[in-house]
Every structure is written in C-alpha cells, then in structure tokens.
PDB file of N, CA and C in Angstrom:
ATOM      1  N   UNK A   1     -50.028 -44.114  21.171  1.00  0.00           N
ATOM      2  CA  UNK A   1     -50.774 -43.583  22.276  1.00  0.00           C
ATOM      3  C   UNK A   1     -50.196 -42.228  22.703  1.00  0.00           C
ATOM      4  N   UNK A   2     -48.897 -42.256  23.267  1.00  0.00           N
ATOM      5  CA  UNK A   2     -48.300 -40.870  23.012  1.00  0.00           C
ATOM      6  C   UNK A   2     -48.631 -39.498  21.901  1.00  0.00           C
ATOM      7  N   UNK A   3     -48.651 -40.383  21.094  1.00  0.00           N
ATOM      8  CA  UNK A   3     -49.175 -38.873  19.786  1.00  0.00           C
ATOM      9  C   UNK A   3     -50.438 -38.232  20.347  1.00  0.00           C
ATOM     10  N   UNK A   4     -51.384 -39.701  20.184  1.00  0.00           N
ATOM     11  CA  UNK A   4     -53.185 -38.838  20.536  1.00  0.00           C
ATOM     12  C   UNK A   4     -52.902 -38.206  21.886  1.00  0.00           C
ATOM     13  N   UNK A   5     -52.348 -38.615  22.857  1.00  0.00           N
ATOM     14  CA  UNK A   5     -52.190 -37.783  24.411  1.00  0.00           C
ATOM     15  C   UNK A   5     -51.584 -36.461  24.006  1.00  0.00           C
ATOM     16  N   UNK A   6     -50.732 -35.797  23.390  1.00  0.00           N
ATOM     17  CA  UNK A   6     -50.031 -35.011  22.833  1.00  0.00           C
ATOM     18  C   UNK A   6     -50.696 -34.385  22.100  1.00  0.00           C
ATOM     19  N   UNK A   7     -52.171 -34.932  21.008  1.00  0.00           N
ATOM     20  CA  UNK A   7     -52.986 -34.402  20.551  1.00  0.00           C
ATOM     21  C   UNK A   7     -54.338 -34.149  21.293  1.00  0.00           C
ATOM     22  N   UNK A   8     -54.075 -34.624  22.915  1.00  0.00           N
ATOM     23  CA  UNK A   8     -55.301 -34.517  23.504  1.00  0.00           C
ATOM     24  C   UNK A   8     -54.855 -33.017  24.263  1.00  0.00           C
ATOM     25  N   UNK A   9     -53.555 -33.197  24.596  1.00  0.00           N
ATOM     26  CA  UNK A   9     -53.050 -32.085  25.348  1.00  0.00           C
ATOM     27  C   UNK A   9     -52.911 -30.701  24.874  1.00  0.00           C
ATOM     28  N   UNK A  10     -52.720 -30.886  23.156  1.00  0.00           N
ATOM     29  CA  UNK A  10     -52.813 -29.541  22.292  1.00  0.00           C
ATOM     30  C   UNK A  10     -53.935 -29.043  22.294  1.00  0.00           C
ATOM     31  N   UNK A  11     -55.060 -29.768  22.203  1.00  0.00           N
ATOM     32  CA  UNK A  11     -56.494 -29.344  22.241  1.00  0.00           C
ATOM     33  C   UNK A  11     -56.729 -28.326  23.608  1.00  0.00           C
ATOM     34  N   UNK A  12     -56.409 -29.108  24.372  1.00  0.00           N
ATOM     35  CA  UNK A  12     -56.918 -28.644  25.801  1.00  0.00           C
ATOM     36  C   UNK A  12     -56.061 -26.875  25.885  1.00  0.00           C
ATOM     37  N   UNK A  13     -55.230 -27.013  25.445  1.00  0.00           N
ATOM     38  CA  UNK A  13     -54.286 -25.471  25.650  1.00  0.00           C
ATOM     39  C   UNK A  13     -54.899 -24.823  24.674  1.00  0.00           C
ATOM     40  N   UNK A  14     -55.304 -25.073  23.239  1.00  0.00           N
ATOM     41  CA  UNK A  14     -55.673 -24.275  22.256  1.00  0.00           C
ATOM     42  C   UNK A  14     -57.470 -23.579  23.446  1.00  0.00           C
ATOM     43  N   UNK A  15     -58.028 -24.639  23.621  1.00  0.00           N
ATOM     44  CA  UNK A  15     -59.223 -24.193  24.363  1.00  0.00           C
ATOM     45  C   UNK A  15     -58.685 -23.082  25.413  1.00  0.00           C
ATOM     46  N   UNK A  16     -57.807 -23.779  26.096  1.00  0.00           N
ATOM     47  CA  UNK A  16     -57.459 -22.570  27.089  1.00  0.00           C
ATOM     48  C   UNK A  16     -57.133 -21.001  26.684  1.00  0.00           C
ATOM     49  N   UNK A  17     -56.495 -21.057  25.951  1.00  0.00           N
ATOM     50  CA  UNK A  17     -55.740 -19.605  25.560  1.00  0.00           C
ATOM     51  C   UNK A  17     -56.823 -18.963  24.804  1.00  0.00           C
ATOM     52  N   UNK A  18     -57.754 -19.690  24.201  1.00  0.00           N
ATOM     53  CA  UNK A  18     -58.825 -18.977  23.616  1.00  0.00           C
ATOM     54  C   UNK A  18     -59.515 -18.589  24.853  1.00  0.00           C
ATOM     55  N   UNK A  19     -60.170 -19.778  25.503  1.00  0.00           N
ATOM     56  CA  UNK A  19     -60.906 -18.970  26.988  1.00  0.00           C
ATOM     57  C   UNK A  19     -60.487 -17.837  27.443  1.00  0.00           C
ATOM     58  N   UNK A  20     -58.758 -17.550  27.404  1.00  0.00           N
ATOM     59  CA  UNK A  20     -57.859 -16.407  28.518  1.00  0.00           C
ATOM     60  C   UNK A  20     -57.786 -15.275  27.688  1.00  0.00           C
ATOM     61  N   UNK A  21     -58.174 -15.528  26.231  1.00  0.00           N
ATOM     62  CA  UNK A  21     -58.010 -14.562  25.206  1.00  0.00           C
ATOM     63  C   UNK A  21     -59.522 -13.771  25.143  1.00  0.00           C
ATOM     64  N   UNK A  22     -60.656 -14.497  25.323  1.00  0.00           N
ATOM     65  CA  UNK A  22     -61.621 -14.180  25.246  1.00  0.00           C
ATOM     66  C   UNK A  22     -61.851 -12.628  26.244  1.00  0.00           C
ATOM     67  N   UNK A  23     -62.031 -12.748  27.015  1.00  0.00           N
ATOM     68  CA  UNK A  23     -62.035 -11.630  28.046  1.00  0.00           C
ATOM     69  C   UNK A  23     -61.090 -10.327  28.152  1.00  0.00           C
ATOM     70  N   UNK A  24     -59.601 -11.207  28.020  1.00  0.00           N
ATOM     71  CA  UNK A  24     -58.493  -9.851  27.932  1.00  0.00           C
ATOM     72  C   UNK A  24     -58.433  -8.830  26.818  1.00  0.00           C
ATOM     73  N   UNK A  25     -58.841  -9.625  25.445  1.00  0.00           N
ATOM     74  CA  UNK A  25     -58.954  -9.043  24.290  1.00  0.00           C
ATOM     75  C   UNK A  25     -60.090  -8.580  23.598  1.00  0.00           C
ATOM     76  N   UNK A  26     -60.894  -8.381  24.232  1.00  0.00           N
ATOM     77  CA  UNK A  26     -62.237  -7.830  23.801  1.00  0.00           C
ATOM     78  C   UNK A  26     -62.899  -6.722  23.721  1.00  0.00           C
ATOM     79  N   UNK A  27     -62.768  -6.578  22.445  1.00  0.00           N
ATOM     80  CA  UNK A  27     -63.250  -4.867  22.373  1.00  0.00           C
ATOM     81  C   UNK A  27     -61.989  -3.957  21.874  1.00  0.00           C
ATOM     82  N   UNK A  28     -60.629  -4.420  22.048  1.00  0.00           N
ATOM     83  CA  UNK A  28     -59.524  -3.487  21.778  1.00  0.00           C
ATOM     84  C   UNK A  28     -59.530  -3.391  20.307  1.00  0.00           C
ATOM     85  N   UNK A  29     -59.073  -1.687  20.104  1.00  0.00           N
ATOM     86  CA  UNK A  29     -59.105  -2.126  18.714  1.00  0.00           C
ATOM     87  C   UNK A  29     -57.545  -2.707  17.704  1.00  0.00           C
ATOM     88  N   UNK A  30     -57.848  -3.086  16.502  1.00  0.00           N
ATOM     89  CA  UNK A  30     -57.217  -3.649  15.927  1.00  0.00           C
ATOM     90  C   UNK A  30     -56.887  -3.028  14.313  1.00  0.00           C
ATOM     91  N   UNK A  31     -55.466  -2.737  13.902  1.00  0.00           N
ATOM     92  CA  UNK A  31     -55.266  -2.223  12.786  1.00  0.00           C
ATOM     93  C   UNK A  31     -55.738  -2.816  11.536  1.00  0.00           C
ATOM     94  N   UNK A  32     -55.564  -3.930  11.687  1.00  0.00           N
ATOM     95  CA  UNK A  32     -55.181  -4.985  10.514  1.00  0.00           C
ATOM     96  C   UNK A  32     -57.107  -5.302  10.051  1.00  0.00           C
ATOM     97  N   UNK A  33     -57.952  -5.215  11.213  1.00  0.00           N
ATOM     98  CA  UNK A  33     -59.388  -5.860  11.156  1.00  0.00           C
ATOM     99  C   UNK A  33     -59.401  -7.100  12.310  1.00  0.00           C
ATOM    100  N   UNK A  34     -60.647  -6.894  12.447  1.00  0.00           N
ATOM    101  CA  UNK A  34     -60.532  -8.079  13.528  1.00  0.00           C
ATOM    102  C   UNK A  34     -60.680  -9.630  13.198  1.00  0.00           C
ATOM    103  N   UNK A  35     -61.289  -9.369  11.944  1.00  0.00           N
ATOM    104  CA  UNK A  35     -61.283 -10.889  11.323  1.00  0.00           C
ATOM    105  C   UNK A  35     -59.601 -11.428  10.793  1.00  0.00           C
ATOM    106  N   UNK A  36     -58.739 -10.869  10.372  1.00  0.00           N
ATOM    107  CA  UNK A  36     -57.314 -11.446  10.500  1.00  0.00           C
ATOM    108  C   UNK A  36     -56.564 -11.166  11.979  1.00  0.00           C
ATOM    109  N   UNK A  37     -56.927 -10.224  12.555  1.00  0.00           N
ATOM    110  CA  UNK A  37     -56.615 -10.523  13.939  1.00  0.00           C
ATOM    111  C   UNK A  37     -56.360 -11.791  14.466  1.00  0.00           C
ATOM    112  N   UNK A  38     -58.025 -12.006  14.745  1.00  0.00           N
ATOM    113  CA  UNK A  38     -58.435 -13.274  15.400  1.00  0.00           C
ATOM    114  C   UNK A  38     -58.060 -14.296  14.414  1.00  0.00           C
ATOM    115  N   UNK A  39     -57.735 -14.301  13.129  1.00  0.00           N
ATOM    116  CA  UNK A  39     -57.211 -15.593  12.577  1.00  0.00           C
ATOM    117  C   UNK A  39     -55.696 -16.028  12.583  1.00  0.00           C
ATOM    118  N   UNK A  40     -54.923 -14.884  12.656  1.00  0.00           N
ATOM    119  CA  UNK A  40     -53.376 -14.939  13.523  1.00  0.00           C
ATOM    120  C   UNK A  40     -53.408 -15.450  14.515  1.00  0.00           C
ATOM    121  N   UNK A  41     -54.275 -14.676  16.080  1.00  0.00           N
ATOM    122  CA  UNK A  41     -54.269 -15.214  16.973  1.00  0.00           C
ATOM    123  C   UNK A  41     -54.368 -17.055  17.193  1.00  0.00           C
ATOM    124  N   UNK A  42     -55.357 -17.120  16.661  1.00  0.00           N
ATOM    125  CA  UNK A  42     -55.769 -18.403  16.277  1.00  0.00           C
ATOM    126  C   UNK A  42     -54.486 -19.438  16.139  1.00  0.00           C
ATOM    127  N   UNK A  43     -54.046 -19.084  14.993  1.00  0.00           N
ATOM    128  CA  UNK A  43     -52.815 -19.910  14.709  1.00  0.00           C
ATOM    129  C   UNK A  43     -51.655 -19.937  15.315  1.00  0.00           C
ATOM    130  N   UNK A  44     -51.810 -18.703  16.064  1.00  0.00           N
ATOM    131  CA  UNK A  44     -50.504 -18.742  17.354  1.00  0.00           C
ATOM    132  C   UNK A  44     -50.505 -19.583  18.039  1.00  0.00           C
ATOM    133  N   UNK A  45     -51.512 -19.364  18.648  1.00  0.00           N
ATOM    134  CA  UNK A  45     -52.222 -20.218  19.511  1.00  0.00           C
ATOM    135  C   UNK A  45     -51.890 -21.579  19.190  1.00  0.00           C
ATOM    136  N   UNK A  46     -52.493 -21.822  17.997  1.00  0.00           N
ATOM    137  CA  UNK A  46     -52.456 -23.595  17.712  1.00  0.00           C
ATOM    138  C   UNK A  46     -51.024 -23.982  18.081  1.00  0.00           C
ATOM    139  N   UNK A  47     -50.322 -22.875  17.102  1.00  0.00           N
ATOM    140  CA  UNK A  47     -48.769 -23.391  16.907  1.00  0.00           C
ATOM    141  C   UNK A  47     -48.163 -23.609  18.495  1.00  0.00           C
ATOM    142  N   UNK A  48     -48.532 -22.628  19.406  1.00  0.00           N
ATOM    143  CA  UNK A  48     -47.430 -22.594  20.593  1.00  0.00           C
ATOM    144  C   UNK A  48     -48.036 -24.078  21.375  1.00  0.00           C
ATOM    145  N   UNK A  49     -49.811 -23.995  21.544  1.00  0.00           N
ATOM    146  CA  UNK A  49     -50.211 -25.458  21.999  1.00  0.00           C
ATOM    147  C   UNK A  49     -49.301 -26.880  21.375  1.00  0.00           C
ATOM    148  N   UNK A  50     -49.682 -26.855  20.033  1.00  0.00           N
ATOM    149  CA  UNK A  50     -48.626 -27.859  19.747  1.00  0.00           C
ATOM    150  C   UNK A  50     -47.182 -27.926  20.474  1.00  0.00           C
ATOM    151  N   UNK A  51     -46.367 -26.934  20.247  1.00  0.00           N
ATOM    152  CA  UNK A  51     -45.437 -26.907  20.503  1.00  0.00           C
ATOM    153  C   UNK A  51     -45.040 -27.567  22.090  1.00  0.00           C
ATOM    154  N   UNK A  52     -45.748 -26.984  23.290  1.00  0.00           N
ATOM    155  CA  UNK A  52     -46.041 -27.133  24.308  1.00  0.00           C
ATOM    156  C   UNK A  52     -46.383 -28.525  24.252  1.00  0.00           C
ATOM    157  N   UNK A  53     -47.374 -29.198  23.683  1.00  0.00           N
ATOM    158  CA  UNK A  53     -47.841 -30.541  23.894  1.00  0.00           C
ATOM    159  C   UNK A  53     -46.428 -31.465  23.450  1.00  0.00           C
ATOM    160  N   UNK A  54     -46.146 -31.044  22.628  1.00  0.00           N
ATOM    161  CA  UNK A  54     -45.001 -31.887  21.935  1.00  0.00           C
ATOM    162  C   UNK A  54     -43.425 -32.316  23.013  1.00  0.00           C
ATOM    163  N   UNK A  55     -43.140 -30.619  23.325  1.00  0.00           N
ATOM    164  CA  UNK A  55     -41.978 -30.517  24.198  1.00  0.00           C
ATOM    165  C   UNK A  55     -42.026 -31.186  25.845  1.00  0.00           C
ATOM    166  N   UNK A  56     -43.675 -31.780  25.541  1.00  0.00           N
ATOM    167  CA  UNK A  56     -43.879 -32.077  27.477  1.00  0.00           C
ATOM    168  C   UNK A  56     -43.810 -31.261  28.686  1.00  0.00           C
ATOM    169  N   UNK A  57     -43.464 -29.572  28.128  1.00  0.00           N
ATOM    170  CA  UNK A  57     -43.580 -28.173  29.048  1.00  0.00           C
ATOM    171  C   UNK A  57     -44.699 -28.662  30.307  1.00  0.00           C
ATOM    172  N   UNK A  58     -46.390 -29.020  29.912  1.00  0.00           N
ATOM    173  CA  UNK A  58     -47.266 -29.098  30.840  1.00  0.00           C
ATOM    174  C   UNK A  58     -47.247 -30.009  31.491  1.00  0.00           C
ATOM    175  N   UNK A  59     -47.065 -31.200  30.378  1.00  0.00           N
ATOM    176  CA  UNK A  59     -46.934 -32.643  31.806  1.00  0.00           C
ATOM    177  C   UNK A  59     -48.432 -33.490  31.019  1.00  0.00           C
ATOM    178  N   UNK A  60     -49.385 -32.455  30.676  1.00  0.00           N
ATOM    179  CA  UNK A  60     -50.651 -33.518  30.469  1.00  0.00           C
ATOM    180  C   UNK A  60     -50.364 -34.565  29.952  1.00  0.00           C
ATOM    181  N   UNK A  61     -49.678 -34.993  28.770  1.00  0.00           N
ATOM    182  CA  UNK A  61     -49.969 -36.070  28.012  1.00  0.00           C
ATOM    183  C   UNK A  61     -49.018 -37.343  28.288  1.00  0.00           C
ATOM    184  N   UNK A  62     -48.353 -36.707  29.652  1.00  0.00           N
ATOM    185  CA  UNK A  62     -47.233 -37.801  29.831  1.00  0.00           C
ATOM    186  C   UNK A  62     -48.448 -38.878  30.780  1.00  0.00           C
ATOM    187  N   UNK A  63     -49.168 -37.991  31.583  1.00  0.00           N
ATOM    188  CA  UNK A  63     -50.237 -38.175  32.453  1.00  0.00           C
ATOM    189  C   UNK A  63     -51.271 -38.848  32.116  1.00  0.00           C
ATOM    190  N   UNK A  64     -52.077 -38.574  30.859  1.00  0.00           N
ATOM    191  CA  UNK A  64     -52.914 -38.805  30.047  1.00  0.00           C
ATOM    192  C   UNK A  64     -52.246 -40.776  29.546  1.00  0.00           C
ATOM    193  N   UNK A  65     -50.900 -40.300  28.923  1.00  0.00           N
ATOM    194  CA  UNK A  65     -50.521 -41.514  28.209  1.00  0.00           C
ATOM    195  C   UNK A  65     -50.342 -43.005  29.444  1.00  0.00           C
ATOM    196  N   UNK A  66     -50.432 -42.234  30.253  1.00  0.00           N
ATOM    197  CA  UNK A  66     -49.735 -43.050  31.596  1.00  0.00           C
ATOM    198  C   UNK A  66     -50.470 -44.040  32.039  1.00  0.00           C
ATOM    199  N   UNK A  67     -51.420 -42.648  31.958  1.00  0.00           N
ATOM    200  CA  UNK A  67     -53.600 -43.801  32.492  1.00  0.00           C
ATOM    201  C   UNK A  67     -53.961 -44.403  31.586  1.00  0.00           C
ATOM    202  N   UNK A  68     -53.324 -43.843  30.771  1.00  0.00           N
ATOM    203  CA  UNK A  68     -54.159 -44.710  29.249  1.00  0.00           C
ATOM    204  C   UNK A  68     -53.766 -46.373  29.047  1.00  0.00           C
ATOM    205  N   UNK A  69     -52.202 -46.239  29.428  1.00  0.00           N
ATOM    206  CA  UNK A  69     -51.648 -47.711  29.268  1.00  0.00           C
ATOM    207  C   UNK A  69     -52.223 -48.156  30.401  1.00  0.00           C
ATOM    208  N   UNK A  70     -52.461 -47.901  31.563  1.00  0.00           N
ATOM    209  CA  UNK A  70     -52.793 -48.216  33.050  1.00  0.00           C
ATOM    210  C   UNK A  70     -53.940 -49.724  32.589  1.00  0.00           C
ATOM    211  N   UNK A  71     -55.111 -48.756  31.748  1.00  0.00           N
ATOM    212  CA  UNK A  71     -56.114 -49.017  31.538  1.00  0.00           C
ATOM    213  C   UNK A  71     -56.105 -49.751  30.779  1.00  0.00           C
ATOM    214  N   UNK A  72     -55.194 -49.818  29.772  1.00  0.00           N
ATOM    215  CA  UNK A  72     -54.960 -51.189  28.533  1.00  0.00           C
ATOM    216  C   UNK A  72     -54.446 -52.494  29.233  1.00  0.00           C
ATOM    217  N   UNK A  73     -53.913 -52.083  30.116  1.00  0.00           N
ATOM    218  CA  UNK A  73     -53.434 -53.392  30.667  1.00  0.00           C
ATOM    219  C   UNK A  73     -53.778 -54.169  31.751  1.00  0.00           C
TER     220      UNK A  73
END
C-alpha cells in the first residue's frame, strides 16, 4: 500500500510541475529544440517527483497510505 501511495504521490507532483512549467516556460527560446527540451524537462521532473514521493519530503503518501488502511479496516 505504501508503494501505490508513493506512486499516487509521484503522479500528483509530476502533474504539478508540469502545470507550474506550463506558463513560466512558454515561448522562451531554446538551444537544443524544443522537442528535447521538453523531453529533459519531462524526465526531471519525473525523476525529482519520484524522488520526493519516495523520501516523504511532501507528506502525501504517508496521508494517502494512512486513509487507505483507515478504510481497509
């Protein structure tokens, strides 16, 4: 149950940082092309969400896992 909460919590940050990325980064230009741009970004992204979900930094999935057993039992 912990893992999927941890995989519910990576999701939710990958969405986020794309949402926060959407607006700040739009339109600037880019050396490399914007199609490997945005596919770096991308994977930053994934990687630091994971990372974050994993280390318990936000808190969601301790939260998530918490209600979840709440509810199993």
């Amino acid at each position: 149950m912990r893992e999927a909460a941890q995989g519910v919590e990576a999701m939710f940050l990958r969405q986020l940082l794309s949402a926060a990325r959407a607006g700040s980064l739009a339109g600037e230009d880019d050396i490399f092309g914007s199609s490997s741009q945005d596919t770096f970004t991308e994977m930053r992204d994934a990687r630091f969400a994971e990372i974050a979900a994993q280390s318990g930094a936000i808190g969601l999935s301790q939260m998530l896992a918490k209600s979840l057993a709440k509810e199993g039992s």
